[in-house]
Protein backbone atom coordinates (compact mmCIF):
# COMPACT_ATOMS: atom_id res chain seq x y z
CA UNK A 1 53.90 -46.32 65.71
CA UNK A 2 55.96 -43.25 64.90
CA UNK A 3 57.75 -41.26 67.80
CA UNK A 4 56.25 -37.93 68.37
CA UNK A 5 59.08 -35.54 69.56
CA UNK A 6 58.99 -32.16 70.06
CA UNK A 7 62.44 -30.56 69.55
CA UNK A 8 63.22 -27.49 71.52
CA UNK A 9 66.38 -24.82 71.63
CA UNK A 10 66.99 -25.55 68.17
CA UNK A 11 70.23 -24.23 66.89
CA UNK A 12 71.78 -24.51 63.52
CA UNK A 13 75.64 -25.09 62.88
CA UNK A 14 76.57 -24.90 59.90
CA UNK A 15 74.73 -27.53 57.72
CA UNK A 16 73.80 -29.23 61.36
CA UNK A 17 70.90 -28.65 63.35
CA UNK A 18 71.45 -29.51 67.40
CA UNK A 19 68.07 -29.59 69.11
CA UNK A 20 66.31 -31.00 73.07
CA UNK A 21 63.51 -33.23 73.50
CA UNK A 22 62.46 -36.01 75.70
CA UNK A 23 62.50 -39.50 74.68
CA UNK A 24 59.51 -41.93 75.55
CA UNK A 25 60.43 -42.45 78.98
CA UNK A 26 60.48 -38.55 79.60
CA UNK A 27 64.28 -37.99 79.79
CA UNK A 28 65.47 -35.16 78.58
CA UNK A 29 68.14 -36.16 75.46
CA UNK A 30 69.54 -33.91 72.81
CA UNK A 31 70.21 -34.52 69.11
CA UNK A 32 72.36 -33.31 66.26
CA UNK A 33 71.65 -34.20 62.67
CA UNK A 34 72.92 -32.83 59.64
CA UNK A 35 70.86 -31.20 56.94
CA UNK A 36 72.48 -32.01 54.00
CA UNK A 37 71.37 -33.99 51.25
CA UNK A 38 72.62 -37.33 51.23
CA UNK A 39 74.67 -37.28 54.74
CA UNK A 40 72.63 -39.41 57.09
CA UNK A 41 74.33 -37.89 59.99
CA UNK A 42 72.24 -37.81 63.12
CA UNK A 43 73.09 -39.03 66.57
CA UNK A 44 71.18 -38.44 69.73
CA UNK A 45 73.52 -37.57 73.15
CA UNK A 46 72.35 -37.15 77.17
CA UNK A 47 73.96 -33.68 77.53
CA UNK A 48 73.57 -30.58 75.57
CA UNK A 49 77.39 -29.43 75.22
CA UNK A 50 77.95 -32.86 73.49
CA UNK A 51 75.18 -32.45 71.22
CA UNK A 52 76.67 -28.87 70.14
CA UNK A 53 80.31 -29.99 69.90
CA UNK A 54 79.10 -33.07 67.54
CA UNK A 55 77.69 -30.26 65.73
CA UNK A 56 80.67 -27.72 65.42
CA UNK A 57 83.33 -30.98 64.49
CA UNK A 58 80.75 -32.71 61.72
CA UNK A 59 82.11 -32.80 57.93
CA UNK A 60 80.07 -34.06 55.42
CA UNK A 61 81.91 -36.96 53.59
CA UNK A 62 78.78 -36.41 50.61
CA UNK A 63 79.76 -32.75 48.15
């Protein structure tokens, strides 16, 4: 069974996108995952300004 989110307030930082959604349990929980090929970064946080700053510090290790 795949999880069905729907991502809302989607911003894009640089290369990383930080987004909202709630998980299965109906929390609200915020993501950031980078867009790059071959990076793998993603990470899911419980506020939004952590979310964002994840996204403003990221650098790709992958050129």
């Amino acid at each position: 069974m795949t999880a069905n989110r729907r991502f809302r307030r989607v911003i894009r930082i640089g290369p990383v996108q930080a987004a909202t959604y709630y998980d299965g349990r109906g929390r609200e929980k915020h993501t950031a995952a980078c867009t790059a090929p071959r990076c793998g970064f993603a990470t899911d946080y419980d506020s939004r300004a952590a979310a964002e700053l994840a996204a403003r510090t990221h650098r790709c290790a992958v050129r």
